[in-house]
N, C-alpha and C. Protein backbone atom coordinates (compact mmCIF):
# COMPACT_ATOMS: atom_id res chain seq x y z
N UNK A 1 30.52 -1.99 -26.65
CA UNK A 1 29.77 -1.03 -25.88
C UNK A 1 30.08 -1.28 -24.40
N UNK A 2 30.49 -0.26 -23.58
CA UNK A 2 30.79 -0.35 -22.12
C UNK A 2 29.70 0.12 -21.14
N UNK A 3 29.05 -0.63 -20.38
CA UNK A 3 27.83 -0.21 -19.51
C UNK A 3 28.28 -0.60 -18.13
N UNK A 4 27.41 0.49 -17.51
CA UNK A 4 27.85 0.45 -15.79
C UNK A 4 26.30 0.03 -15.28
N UNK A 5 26.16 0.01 -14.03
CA UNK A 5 24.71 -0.42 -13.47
C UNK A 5 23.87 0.89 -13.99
N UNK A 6 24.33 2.38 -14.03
CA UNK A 6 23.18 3.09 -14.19
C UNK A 6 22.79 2.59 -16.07
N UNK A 7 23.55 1.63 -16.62
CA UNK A 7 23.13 2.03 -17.74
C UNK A 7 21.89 0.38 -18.18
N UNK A 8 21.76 -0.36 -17.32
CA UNK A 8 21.75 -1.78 -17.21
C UNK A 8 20.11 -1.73 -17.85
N UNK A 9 19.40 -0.64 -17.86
CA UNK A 9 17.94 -0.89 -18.88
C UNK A 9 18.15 -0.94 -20.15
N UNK A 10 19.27 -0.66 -20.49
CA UNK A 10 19.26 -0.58 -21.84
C UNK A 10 19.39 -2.32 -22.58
N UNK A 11 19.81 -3.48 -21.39
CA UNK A 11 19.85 -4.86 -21.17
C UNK A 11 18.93 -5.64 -21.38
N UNK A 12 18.77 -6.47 -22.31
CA UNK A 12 17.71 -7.24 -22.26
C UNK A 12 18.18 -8.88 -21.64
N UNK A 13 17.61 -9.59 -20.62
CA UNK A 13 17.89 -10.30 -19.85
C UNK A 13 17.34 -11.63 -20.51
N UNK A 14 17.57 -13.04 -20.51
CA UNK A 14 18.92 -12.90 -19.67
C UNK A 14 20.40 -12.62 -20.84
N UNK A 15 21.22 -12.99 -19.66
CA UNK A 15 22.79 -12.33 -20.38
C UNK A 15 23.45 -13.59 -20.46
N UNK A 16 24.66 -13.62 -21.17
CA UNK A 16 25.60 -14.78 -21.04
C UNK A 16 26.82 -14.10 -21.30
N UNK A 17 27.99 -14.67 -20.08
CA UNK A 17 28.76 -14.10 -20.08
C UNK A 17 30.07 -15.36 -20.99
N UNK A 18 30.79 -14.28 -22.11
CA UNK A 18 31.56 -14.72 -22.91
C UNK A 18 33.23 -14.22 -23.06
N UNK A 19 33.83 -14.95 -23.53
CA UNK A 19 35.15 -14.46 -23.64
C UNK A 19 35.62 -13.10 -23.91
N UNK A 20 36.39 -12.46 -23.75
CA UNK A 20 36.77 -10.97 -24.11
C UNK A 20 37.62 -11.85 -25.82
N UNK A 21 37.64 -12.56 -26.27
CA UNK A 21 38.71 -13.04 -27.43
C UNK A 21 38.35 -12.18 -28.38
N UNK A 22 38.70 -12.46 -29.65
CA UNK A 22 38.25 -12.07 -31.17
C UNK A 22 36.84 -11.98 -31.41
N UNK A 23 36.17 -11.51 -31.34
CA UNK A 23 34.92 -11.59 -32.23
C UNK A 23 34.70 -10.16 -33.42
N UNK A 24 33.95 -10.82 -34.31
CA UNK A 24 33.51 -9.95 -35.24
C UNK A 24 32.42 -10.21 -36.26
N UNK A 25 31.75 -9.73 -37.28
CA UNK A 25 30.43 -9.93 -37.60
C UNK A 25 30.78 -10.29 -39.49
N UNK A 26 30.25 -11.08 -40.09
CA UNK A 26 30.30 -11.33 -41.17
C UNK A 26 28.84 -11.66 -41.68
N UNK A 27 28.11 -10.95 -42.56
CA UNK A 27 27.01 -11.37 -43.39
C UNK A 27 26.11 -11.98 -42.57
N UNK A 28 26.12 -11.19 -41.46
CA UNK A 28 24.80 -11.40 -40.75
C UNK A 28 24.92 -12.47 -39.38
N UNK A 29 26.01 -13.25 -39.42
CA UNK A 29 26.67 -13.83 -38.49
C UNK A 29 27.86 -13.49 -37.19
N UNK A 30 27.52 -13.63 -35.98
CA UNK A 30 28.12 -12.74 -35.78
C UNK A 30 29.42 -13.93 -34.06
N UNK A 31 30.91 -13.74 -34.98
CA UNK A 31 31.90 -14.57 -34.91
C UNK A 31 32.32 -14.28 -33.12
N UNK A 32 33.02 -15.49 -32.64
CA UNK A 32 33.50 -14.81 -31.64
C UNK A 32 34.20 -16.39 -31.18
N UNK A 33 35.64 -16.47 -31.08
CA UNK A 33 37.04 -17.43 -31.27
C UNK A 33 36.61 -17.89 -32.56
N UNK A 34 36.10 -17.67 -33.57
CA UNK A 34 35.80 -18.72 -34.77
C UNK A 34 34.57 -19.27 -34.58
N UNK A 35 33.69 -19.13 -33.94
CA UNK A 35 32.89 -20.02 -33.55
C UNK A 35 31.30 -19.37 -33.64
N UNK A 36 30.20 -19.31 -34.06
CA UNK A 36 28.94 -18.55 -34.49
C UNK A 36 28.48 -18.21 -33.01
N UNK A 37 28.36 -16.92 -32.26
CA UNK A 37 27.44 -16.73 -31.42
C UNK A 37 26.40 -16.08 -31.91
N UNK A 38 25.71 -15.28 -32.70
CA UNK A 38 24.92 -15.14 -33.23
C UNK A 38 24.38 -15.52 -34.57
N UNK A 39 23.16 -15.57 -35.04
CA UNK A 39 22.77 -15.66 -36.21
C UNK A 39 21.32 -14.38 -36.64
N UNK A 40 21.99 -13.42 -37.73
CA UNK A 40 20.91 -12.52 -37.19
C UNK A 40 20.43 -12.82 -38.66
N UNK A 41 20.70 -13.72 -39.25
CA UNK A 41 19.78 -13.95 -40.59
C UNK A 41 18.71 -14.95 -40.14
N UNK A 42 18.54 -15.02 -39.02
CA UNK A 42 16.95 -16.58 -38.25
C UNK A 42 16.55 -14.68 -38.08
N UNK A 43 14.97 -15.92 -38.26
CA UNK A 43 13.53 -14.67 -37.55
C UNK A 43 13.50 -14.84 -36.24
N UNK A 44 13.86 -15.29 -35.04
CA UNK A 44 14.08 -15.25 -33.82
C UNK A 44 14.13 -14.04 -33.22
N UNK A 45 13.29 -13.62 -32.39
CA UNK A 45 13.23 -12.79 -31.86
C UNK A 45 14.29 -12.33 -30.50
N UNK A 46 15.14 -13.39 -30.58
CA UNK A 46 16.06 -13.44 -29.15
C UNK A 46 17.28 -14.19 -29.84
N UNK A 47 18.30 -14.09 -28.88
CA UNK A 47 19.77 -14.51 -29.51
C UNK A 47 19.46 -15.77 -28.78
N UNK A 48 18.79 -17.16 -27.64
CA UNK A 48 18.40 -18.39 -27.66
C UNK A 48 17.47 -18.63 -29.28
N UNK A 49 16.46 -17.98 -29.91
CA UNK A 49 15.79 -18.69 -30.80
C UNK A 49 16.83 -18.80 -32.02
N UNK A 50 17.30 -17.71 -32.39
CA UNK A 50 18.03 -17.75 -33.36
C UNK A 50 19.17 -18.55 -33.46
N UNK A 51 20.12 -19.16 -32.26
CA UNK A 51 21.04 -20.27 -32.23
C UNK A 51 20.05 -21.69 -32.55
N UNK A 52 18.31 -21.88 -31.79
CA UNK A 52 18.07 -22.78 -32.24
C UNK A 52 18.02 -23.24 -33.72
N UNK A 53 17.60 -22.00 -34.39
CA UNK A 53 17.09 -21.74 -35.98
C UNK A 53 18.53 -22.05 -36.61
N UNK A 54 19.46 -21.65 -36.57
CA UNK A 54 20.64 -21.93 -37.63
C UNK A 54 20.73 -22.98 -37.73
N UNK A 55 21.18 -23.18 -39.20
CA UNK A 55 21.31 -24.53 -39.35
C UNK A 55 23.01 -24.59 -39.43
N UNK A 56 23.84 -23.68 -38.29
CA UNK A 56 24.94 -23.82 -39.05
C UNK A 56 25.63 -24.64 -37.38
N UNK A 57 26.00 -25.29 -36.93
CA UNK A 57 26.98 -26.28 -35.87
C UNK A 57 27.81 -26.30 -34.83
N UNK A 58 28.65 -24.97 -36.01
CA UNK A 58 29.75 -24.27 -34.83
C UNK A 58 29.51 -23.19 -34.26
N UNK A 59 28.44 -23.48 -33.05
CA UNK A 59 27.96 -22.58 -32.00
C UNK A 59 29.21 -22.45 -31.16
N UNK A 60 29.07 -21.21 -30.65
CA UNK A 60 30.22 -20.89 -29.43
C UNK A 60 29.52 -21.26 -28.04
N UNK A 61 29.63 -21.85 -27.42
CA UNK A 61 28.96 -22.36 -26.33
C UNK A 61 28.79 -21.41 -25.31
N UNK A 62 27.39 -21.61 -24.55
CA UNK A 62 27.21 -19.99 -23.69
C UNK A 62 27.22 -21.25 -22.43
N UNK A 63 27.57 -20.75 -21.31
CA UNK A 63 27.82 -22.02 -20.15
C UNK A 63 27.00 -21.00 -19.35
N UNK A 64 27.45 -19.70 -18.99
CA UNK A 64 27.11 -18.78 -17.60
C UNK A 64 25.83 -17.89 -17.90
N UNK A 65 24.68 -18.42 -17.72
CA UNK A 65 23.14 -17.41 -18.18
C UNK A 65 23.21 -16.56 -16.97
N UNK A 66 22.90 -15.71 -16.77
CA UNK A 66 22.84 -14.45 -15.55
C UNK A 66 21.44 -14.06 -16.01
N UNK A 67 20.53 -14.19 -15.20
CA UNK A 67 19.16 -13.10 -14.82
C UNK A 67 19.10 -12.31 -14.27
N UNK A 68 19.90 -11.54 -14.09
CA UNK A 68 20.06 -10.01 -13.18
C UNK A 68 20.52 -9.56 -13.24
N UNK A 69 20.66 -8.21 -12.88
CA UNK A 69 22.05 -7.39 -12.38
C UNK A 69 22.93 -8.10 -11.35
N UNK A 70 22.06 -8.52 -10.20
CA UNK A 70 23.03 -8.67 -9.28
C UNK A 70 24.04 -10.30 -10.02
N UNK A 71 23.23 -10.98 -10.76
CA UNK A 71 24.57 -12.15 -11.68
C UNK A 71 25.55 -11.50 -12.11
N UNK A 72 25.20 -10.26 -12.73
CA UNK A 72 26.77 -9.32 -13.47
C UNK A 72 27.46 -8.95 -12.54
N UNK A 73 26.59 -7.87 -11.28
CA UNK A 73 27.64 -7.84 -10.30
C UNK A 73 28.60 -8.50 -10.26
N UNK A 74 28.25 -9.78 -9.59
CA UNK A 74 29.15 -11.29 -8.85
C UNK A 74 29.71 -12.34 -9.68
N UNK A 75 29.42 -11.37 -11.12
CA UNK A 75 30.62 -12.09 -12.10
C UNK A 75 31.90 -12.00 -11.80
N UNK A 76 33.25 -12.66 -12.32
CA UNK A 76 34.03 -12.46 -12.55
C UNK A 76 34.33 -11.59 -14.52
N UNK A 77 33.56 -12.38 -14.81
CA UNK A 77 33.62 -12.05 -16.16
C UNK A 77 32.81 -10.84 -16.44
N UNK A 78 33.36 -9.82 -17.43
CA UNK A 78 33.45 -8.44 -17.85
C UNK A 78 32.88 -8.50 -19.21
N UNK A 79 32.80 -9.56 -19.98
CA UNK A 79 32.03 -9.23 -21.44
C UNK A 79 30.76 -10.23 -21.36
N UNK A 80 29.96 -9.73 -22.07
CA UNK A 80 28.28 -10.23 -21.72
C UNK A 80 27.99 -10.50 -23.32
N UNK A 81 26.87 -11.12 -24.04
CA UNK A 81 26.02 -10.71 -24.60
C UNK A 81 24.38 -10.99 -24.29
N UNK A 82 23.48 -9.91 -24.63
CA UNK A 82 22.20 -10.33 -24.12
C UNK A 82 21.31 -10.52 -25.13
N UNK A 83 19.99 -11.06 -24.71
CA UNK A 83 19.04 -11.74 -25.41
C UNK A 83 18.94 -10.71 -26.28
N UNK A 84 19.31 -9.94 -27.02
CA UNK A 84 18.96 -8.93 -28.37
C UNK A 84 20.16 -9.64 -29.26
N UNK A 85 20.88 -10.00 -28.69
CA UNK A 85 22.46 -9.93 -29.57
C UNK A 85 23.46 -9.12 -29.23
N UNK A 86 23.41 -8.27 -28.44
CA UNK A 86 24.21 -7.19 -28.17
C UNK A 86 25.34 -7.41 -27.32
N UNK A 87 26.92 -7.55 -27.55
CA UNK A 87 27.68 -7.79 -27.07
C UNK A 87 28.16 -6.31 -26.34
N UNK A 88 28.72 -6.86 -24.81
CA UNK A 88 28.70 -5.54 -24.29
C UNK A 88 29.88 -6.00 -23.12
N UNK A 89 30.82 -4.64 -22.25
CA UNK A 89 31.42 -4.51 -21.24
C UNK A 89 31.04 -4.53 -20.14
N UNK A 90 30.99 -4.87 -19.02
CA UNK A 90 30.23 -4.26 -17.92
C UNK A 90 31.27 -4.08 -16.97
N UNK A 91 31.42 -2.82 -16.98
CA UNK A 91 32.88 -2.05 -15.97
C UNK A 91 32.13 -1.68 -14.72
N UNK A 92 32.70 -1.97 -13.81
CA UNK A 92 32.37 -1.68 -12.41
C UNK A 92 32.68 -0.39 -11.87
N UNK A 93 32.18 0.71 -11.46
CA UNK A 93 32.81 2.02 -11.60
C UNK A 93 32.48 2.34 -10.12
N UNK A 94 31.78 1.89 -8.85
CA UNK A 94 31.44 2.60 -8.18
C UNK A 94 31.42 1.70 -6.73
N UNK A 95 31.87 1.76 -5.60
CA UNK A 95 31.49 1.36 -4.59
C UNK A 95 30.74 1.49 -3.17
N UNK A 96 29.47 -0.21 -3.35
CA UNK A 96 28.31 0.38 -2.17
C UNK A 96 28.46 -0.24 -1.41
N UNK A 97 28.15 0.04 -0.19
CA UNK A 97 27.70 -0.22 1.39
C UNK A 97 27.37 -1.69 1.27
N UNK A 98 27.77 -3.12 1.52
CA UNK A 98 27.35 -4.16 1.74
C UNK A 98 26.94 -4.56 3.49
N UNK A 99 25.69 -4.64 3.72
CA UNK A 99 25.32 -4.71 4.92
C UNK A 99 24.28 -5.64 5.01
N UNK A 100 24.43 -6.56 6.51
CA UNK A 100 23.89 -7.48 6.93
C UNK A 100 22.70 -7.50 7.56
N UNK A 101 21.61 -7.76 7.60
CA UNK A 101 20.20 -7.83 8.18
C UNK A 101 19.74 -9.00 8.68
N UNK A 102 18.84 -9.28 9.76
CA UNK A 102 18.31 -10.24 9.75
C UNK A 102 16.93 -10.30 9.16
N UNK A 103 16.31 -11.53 8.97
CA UNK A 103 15.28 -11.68 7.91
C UNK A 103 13.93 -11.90 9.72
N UNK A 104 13.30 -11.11 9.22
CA UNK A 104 11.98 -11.05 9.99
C UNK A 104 11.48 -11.86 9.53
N UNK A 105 10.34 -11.93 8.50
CA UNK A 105 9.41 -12.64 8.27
C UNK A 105 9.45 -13.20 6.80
N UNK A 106 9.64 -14.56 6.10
CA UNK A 106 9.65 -15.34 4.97
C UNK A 106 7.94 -15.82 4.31
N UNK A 107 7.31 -14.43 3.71
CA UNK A 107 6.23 -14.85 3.20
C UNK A 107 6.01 -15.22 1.43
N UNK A 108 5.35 -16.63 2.00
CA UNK A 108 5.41 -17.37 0.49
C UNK A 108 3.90 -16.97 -0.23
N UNK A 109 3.91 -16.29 -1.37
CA UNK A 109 2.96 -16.00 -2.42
C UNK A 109 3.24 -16.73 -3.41
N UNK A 110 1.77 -16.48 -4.21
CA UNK A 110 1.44 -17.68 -5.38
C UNK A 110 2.89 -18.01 -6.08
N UNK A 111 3.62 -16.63 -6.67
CA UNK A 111 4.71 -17.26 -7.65
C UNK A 111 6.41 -16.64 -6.75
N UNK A 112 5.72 -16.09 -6.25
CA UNK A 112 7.41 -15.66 -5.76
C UNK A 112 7.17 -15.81 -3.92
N UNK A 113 8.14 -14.83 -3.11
CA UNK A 113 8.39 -14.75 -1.96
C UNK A 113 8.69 -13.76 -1.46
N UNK A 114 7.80 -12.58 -0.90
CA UNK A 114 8.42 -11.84 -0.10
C UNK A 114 8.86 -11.78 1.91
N UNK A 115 10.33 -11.15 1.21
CA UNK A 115 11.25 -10.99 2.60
C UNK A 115 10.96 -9.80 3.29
N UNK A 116 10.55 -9.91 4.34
CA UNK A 116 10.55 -8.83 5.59
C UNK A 116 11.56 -9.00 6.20
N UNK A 117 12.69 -8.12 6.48
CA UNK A 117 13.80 -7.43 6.92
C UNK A 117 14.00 -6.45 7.76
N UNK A 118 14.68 -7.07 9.31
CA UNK A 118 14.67 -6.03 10.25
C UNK A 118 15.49 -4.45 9.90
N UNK A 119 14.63 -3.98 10.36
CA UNK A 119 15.09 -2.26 10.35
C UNK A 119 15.25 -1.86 8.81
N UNK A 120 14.32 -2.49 7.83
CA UNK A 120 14.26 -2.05 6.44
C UNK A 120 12.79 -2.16 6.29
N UNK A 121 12.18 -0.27 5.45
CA UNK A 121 10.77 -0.44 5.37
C UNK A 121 9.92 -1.40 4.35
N UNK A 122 10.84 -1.65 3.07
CA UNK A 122 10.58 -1.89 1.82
C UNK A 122 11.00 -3.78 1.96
N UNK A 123 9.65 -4.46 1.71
CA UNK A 123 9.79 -5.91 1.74
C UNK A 123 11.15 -6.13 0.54
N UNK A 124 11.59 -7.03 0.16
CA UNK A 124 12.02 -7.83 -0.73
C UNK A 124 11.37 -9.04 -1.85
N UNK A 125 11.02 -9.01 -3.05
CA UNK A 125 10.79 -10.07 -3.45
C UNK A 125 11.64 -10.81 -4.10
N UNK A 126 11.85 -11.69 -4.06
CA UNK A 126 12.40 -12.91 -4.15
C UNK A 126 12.01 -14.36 -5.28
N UNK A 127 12.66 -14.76 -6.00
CA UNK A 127 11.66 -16.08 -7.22
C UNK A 127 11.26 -16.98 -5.92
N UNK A 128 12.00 -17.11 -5.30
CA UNK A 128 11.74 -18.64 -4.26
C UNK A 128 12.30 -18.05 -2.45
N UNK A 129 11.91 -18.76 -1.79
CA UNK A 129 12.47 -18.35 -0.67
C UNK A 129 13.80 -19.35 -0.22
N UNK A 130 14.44 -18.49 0.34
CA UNK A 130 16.30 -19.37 1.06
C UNK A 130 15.18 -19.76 1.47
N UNK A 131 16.38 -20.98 1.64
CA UNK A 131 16.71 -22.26 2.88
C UNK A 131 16.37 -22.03 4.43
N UNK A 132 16.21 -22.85 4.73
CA UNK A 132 15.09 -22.78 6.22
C UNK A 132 16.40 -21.73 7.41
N UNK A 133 17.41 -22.51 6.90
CA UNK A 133 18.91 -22.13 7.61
C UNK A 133 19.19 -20.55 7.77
N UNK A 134 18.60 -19.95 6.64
CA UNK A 134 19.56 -18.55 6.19
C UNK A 134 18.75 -17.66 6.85
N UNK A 135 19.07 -16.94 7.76
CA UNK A 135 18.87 -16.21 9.06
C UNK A 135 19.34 -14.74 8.57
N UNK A 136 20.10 -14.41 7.65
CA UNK A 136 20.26 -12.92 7.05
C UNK A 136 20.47 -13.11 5.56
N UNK A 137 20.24 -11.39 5.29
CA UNK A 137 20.66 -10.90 3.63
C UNK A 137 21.53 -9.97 4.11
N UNK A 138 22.48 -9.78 2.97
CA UNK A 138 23.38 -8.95 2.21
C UNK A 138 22.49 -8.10 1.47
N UNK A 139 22.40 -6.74 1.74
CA UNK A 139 22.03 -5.81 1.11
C UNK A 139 23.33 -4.85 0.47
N UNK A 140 23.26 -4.44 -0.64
CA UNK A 140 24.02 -3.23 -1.43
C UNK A 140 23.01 -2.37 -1.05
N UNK A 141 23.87 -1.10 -0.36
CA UNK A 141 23.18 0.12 0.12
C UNK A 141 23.31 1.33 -1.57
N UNK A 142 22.53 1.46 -1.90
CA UNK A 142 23.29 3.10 -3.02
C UNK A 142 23.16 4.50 -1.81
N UNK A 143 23.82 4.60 -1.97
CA UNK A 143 23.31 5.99 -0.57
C UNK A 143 23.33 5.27 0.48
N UNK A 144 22.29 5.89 1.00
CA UNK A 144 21.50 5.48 2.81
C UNK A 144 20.23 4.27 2.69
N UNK A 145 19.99 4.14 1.05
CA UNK A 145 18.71 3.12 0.99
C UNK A 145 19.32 1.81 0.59
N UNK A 146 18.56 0.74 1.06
CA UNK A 146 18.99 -0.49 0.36
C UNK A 146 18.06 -0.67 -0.63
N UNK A 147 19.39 -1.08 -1.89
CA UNK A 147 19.25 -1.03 -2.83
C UNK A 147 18.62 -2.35 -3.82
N UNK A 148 19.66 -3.21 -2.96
CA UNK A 148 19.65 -4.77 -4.00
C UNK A 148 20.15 -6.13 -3.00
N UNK A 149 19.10 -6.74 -2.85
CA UNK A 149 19.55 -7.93 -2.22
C UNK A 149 20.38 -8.85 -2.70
N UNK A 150 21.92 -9.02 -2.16
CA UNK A 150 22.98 -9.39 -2.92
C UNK A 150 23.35 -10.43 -2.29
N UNK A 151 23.41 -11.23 -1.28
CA UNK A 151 23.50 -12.81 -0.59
C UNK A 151 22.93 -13.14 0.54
N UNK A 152 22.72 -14.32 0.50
CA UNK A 152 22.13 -14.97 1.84
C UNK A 152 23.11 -15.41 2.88
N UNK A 153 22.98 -15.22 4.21
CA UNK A 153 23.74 -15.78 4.90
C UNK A 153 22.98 -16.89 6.25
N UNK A 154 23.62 -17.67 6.57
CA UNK A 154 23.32 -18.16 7.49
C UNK A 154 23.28 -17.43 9.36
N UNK A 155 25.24 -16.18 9.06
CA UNK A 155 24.86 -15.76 10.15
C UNK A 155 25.46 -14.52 9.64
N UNK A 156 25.20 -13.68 10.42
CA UNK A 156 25.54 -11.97 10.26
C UNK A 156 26.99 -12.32 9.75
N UNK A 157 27.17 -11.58 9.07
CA UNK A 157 28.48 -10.83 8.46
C UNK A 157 28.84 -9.85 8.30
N UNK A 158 30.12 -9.59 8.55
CA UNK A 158 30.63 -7.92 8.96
C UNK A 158 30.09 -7.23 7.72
N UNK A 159 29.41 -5.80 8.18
CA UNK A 159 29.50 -4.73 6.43
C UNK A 159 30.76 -4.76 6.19
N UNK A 160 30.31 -4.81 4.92
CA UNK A 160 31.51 -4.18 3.64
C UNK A 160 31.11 -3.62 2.90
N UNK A 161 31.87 -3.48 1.71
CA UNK A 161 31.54 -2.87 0.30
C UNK A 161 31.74 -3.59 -0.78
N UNK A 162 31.28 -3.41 -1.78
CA UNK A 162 31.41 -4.08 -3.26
C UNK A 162 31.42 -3.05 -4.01
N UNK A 163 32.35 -3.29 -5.43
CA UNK A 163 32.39 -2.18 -6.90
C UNK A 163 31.36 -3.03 -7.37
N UNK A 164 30.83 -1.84 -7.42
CA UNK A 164 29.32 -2.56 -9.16
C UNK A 164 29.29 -1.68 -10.31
């Protein structure tokens, strides 16, 4: 299955990004170099419970977990599967506005952090707040709005663009 960012709800998070090699599905197992990345005969409600539940060894090893879109973005790697089981493409089809801001104000709440950002109306939240150091964000513009906070910087950096 090939998905672009408009299609990314259909995603259940997080993702792990895997080889483009051989894979294919046998009796409920589901193959990829020879090696079990899924097991859809466990009651596991997620493709982590169900690798715990097998009792079978030759797991294919997941190294790269991504929690976001913006992890797929700034992949290199193009084949995913996500917490359903669902092995998928993620083709980059479109290019946005990467632009630099400075960070106004770093307010810390109970579980996360929101960013106030000069000359942007809409705060940012954030799991944790940057480093005392990082003085701007990288925003992906879609249009004229910013869209997705995509890196931290220490000091302004020229706009650009990125395919997502």
């Amino acid at each position: 299955m090939a998905l672009t960012y408009k299609d990314i709800g259909m995603v259940r998070f997080p993702v792990y990004a895997v080889s483009s090699g051989d894979w294919y599905g046998q009796d409920g197992l589901l193959f990829l170099e020879n090696k079990i990345l899924d097991d859809k005969n466990m009651k596991g409600t997620s493709l982590g419970m169900r690798r715990l539940q097998t009792p079978h060894k030759n797991l294919y090893p997941l190294r790269h977990q991504l929690d976001n879109l913006r992890g797929i973005i700034k992949s290199s790697k193009k084949t995913f599967i996500d917490s359903n089981g669902a092995i998928f493409n993620y083709i980059k089809t479109e290019f946005l506005s990467l632009k630099y801001y400075k960070i106004e104000k770093v307010e810390k709440l109970k579980k996360v952090t929101r960013l106030r950002i000069e000359r942007v109306k809409k705060p940012f939240i954030v799991p944790r707040p940057p480093a005392p150091e990082i003085q701007y964000v990288g925003l992906l513009h879609y249009g004229i709005r910013p869209w997705m906070l995509y890196e931290y910087s220490e000091t302004k950096l020229k706009d650009t663009r990125r395919k997502v």
